[in-house]
C-alpha atoms as a PDB file:
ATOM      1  CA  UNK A   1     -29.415 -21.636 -70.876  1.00  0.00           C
ATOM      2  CA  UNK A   2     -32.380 -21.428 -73.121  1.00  0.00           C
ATOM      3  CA  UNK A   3     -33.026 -25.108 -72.494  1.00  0.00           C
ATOM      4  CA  UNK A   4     -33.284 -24.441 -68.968  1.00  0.00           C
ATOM      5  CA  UNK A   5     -35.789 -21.442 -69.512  1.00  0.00           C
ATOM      6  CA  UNK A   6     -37.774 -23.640 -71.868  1.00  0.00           C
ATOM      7  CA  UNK A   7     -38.190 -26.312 -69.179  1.00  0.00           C
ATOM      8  CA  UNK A   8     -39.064 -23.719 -66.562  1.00  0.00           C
ATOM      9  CA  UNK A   9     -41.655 -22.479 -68.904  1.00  0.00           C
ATOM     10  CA  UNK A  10     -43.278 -25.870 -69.387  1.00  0.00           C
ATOM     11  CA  UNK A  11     -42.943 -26.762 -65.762  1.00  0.00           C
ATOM     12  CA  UNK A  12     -45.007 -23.659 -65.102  1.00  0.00           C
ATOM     13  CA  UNK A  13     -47.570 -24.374 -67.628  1.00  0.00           C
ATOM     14  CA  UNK A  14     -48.469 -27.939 -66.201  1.00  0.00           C
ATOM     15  CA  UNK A  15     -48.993 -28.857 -62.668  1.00  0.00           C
ATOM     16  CA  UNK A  16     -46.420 -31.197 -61.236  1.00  0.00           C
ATOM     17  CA  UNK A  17     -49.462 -33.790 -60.168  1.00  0.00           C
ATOM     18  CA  UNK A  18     -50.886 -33.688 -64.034  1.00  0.00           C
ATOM     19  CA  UNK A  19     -47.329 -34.268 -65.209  1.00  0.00           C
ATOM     20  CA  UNK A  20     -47.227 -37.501 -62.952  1.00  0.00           C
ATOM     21  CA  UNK A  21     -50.561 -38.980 -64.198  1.00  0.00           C
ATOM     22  CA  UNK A  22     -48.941 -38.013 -67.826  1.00  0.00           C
ATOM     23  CA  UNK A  23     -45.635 -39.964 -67.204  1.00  0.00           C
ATOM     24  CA  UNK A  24     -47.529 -42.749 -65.271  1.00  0.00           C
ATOM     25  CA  UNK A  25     -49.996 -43.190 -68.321  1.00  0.00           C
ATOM     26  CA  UNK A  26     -46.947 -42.898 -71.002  1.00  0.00           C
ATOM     27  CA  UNK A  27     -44.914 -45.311 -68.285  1.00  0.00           C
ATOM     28  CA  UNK A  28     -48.384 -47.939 -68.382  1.00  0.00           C
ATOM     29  CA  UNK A  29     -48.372 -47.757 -72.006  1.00  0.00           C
ATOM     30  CA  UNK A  30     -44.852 -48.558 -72.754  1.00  0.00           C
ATOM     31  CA  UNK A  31     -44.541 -51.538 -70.084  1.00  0.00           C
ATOM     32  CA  UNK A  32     -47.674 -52.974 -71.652  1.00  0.00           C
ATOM     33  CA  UNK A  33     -46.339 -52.894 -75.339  1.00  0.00           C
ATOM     34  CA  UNK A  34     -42.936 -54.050 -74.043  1.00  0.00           C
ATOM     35  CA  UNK A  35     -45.002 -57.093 -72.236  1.00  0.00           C
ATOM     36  CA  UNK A  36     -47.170 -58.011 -75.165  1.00  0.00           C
ATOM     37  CA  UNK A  37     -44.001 -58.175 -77.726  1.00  0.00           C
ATOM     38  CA  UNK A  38     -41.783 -60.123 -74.653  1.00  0.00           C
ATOM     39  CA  UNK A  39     -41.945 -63.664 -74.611  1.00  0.00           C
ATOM     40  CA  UNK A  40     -44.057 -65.479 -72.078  1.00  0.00           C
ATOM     41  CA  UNK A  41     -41.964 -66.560 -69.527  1.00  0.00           C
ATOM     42  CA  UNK A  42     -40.228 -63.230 -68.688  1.00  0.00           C
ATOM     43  CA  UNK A  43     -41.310 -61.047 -65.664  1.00  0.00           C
ATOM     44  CA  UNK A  44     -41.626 -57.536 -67.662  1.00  0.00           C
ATOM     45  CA  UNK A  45     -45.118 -56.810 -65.308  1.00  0.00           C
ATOM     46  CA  UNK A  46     -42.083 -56.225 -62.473  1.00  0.00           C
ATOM     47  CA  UNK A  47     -41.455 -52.632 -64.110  1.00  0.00           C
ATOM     48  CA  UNK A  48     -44.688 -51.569 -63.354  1.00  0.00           C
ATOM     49  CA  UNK A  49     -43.669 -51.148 -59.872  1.00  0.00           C
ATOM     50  CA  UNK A  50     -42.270 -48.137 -61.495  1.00  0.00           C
ATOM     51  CA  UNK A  51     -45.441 -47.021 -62.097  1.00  0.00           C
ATOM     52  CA  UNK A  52     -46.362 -47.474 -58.611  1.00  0.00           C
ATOM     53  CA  UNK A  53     -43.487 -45.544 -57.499  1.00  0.00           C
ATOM     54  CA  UNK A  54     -44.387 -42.372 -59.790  1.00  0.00           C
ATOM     55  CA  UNK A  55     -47.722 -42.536 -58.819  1.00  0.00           C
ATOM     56  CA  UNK A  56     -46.713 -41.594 -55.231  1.00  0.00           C
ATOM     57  CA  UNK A  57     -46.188 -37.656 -56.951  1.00  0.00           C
ATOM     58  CA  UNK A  58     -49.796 -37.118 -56.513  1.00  0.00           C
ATOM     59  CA  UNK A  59     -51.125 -36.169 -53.370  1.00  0.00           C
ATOM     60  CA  UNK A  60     -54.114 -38.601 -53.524  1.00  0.00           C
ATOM     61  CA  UNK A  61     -54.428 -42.048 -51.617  1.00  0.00           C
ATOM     62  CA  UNK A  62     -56.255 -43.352 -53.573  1.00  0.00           C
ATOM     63  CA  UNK A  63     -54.436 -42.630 -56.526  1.00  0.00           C
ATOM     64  CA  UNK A  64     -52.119 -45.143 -55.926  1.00  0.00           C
ATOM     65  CA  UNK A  65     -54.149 -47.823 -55.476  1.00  0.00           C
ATOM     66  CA  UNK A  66     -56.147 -47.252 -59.015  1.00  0.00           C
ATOM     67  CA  UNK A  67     -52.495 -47.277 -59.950  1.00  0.00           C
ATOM     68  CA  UNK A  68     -51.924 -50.480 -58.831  1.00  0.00           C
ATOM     69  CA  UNK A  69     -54.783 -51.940 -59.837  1.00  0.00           C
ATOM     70  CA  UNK A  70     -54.655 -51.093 -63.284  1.00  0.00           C
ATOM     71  CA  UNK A  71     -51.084 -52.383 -63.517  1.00  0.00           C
ATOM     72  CA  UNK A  72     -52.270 -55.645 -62.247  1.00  0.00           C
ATOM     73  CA  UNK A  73     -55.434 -56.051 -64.723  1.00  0.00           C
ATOM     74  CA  UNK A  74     -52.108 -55.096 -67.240  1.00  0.00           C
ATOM     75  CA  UNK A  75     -49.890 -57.355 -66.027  1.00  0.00           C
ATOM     76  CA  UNK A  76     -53.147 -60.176 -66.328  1.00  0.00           C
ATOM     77  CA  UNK A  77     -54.088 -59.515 -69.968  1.00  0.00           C
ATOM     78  CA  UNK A  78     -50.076 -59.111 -71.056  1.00  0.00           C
ATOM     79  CA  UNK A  79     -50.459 -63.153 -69.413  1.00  0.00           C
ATOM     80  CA  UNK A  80     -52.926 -63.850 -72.243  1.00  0.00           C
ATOM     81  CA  UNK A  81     -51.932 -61.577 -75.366  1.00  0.00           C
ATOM     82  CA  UNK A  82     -47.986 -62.426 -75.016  1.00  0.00           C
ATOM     83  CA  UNK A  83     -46.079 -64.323 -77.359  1.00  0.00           C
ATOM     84  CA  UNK A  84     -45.774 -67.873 -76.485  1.00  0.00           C
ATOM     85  CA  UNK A  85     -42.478 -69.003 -74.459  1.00  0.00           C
ATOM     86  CA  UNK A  86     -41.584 -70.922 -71.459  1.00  0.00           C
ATOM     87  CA  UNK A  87     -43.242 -73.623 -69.360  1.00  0.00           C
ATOM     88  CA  UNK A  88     -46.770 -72.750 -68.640  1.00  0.00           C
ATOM     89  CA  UNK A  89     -45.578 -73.149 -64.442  1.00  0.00           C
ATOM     90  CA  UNK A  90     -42.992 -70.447 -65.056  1.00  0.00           C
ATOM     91  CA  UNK A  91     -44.960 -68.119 -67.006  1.00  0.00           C
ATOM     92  CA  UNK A  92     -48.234 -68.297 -64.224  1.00  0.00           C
ATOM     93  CA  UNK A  93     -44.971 -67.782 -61.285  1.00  0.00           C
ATOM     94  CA  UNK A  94     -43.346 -64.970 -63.094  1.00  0.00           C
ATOM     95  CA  UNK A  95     -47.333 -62.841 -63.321  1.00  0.00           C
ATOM     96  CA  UNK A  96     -47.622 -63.666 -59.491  1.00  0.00           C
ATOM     97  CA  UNK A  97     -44.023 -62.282 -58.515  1.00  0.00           C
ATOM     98  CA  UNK A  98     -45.009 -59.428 -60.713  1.00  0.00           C
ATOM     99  CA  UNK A  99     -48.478 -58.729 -58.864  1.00  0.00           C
ATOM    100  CA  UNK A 100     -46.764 -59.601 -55.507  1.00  0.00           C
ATOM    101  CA  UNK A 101     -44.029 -57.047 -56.284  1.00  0.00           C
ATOM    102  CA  UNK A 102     -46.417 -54.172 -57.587  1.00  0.00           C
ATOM    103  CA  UNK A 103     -48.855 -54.897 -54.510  1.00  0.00           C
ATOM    104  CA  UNK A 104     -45.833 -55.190 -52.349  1.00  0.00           C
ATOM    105  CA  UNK A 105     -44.507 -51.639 -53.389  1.00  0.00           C
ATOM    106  CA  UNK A 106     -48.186 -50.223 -53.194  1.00  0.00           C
ATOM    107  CA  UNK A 107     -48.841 -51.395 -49.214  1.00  0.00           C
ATOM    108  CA  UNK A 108     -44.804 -49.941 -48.346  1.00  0.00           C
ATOM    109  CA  UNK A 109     -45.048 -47.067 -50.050  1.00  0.00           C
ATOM    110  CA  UNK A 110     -48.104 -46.403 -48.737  1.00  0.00           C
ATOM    111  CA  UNK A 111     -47.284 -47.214 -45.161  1.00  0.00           C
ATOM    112  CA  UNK A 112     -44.092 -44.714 -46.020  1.00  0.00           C
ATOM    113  CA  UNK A 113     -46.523 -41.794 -46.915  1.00  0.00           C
ATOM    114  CA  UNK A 114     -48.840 -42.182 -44.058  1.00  0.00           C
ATOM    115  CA  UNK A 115     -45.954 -41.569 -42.035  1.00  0.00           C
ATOM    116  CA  UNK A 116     -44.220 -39.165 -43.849  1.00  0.00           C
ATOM    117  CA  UNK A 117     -47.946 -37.426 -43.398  1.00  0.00           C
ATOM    118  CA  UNK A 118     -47.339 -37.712 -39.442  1.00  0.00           C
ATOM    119  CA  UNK A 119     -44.304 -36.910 -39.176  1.00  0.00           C
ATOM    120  CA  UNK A 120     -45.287 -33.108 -41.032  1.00  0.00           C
ATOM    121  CA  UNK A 121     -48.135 -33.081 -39.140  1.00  0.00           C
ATOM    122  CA  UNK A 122     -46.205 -33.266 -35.968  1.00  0.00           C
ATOM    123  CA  UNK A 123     -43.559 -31.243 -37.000  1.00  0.00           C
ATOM    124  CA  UNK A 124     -46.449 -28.343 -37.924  1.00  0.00           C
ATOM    125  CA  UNK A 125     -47.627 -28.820 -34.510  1.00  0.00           C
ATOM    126  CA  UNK A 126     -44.464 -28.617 -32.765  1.00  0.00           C
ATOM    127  CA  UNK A 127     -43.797 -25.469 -34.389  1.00  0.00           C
ATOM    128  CA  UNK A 128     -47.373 -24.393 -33.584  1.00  0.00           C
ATOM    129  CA  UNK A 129     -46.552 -24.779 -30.522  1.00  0.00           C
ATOM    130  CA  UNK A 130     -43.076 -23.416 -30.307  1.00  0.00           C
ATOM    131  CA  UNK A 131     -44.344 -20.233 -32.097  1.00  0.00           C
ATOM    132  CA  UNK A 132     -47.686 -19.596 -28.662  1.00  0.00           C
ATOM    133  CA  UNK A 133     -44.692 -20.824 -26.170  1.00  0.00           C
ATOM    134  CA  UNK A 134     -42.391 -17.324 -24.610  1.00  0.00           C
ATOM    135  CA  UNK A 135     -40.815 -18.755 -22.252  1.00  0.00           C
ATOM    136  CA  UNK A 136     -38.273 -16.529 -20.045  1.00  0.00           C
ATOM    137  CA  UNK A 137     -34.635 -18.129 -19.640  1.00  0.00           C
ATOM    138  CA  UNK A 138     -31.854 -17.699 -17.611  1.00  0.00           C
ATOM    139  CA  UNK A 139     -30.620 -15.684 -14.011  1.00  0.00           C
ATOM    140  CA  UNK A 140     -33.333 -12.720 -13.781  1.00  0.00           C
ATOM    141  CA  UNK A 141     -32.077  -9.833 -11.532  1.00  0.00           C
ATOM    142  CA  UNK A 142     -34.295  -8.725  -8.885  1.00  0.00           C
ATOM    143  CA  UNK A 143     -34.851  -6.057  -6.104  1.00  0.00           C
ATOM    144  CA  UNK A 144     -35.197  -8.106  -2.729  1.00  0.00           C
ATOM    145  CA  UNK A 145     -37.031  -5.305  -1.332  1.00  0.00           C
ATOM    146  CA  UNK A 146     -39.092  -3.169  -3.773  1.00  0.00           C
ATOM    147  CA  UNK A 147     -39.075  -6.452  -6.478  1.00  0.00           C
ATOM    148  CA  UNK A 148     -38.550  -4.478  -9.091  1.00  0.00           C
ATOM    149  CA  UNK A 149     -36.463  -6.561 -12.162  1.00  0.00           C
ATOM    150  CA  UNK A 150     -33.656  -5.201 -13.992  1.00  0.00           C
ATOM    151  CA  UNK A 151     -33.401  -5.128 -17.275  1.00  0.00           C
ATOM    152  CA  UNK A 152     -31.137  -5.715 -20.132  1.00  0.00           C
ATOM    153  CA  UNK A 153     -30.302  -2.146 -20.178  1.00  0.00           C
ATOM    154  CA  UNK A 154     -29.785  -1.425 -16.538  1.00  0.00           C
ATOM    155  CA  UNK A 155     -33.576   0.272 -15.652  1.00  0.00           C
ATOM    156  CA  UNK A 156     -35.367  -1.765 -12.757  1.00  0.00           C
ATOM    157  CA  UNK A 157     -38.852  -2.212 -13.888  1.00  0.00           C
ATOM    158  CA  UNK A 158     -42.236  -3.394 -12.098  1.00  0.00           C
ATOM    159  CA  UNK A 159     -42.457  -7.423 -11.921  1.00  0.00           C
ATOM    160  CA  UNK A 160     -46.039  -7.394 -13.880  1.00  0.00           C
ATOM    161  CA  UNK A 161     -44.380  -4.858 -16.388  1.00  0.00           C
ATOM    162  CA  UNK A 162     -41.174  -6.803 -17.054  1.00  0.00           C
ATOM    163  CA  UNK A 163     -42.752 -10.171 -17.193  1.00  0.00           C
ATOM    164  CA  UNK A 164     -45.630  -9.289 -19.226  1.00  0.00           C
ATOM    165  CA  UNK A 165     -43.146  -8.050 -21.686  1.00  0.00           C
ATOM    166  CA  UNK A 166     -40.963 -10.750 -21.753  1.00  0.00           C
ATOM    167  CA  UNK A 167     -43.672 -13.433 -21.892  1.00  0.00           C
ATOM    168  CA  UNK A 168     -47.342 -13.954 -23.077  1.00  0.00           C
ATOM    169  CA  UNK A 169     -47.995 -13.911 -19.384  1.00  0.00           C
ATOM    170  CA  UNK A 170     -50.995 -11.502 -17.749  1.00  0.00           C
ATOM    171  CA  UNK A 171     -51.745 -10.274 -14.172  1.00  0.00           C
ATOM    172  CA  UNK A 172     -54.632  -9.791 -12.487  1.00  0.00           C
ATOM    173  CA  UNK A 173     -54.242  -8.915  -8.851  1.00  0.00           C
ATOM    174  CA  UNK A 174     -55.718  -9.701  -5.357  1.00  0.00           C
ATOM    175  CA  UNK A 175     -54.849 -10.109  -1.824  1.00  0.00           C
ATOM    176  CA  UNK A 176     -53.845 -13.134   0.113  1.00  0.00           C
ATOM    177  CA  UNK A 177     -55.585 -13.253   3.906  1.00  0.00           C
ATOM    178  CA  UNK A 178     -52.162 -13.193   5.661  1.00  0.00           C
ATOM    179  CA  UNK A 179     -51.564  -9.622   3.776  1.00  0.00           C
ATOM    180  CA  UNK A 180     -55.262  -8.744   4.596  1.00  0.00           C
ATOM    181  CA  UNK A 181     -54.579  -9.014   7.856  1.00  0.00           C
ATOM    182  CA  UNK A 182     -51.554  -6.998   8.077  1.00  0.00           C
ATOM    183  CA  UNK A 183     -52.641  -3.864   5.930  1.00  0.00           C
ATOM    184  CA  UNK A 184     -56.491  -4.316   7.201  1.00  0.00           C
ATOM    185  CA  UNK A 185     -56.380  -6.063  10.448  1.00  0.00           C
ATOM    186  CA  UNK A 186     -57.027  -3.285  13.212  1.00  0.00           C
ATOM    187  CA  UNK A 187     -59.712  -1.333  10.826  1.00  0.00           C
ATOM    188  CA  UNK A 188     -63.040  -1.150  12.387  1.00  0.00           C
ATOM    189  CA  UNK A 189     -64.670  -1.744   8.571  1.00  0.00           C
ATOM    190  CA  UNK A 190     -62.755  -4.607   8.119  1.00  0.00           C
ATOM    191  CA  UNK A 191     -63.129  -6.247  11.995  1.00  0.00           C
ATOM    192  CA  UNK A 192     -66.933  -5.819  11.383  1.00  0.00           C
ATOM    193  CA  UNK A 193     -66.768  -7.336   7.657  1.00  0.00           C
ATOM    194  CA  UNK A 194     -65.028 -10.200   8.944  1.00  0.00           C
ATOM    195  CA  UNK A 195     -67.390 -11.404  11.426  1.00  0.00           C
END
């Protein structure tokens, strides 16, 4: 238990992106004394793709690619500072499946966060969205003469009232010609207005 508070203590006390450029510069380190005391020959630049992969904690594009970079000027002086081993053809393959792996993992993981970026994006729109949208649903209950609605509780309210209640929906009101006609039409004010 007092492990666990101890950790949540230090977790609070450093920021989760300064931990990864911590482990990815410990992580650099190690690979690169690991590569200068391994025998030409063997592919140890391959684990910096590790590197690469940690490096994708921090928010930052670019990041990354510094990331990547560095691990490949690594992976090129480990080439000349290793001990001797292997056939010269073997050791020059073995750097370039390293670089091709580390550059590899940089462009996919990459690719994998820009969409991973969309794909929030959308989903904060959608809910944007989803949160301006009332939308009324279902069999709504209405007076065929007066067309007043009835609510959920039994009371027949207005049409404007009950909508603009249910929905973000406002009214503003006028008068169609048809209905002009028929509460206006024999009025000598509106006759005369008309012509």
């Amino acid at each position: 238990m007092q492990i666990k508070e101890g950790m949540e203590k230090t977790t609070k006390l450093i920021h989760p992106h300064t931990l990864a450029y911590i482990i990815c510069i410990f992580l650099s380190a190690l690979i690169f004394a690991v590569d200068l005391f391994t025998p030409l020959g063997v592919a140890a630049g391959v684990l910096y793709v590790a590197v690469v992969l940690v490096s994708l904690w921090v928010p930052k594009r670019n990041f990354t690619l510094w990331v990547s970079l560095a691990s490949s000027v690594l992976t090129i002086i480990g080439l000349f500072y290793s001990p001797q081993g292997g056939e010269m053809w073997k050791v020059i393959f073995n750097r370039a499946l390293a670089l091709f792996a580390i550059w590899t993992t940089t462009v996919l993981t990459l690719k994998r966060r820009a969409i991973e970026e969309e794909r929030l994006s959308s989903v904060q729109e959608a809910k944007q969205l989803l949160e301006e949208t009332k939308i009324l649903r279902g069999l709504i209950p209405i007076c065929a003469s007066c067309k007043k609605i009835r609510d959920d509780r039994g009371y027949w309210n207005q049409l404007e009232s009950y909508i603009e209640k249910h929905s973000d929906a406002r009214f503003s009101h006028g008068i169609c010609r048809e209905c002009q006609n028929k509460l206006y039409g024999d009025q000598d004010w509106y006759t005369k207005g008309k012509r």
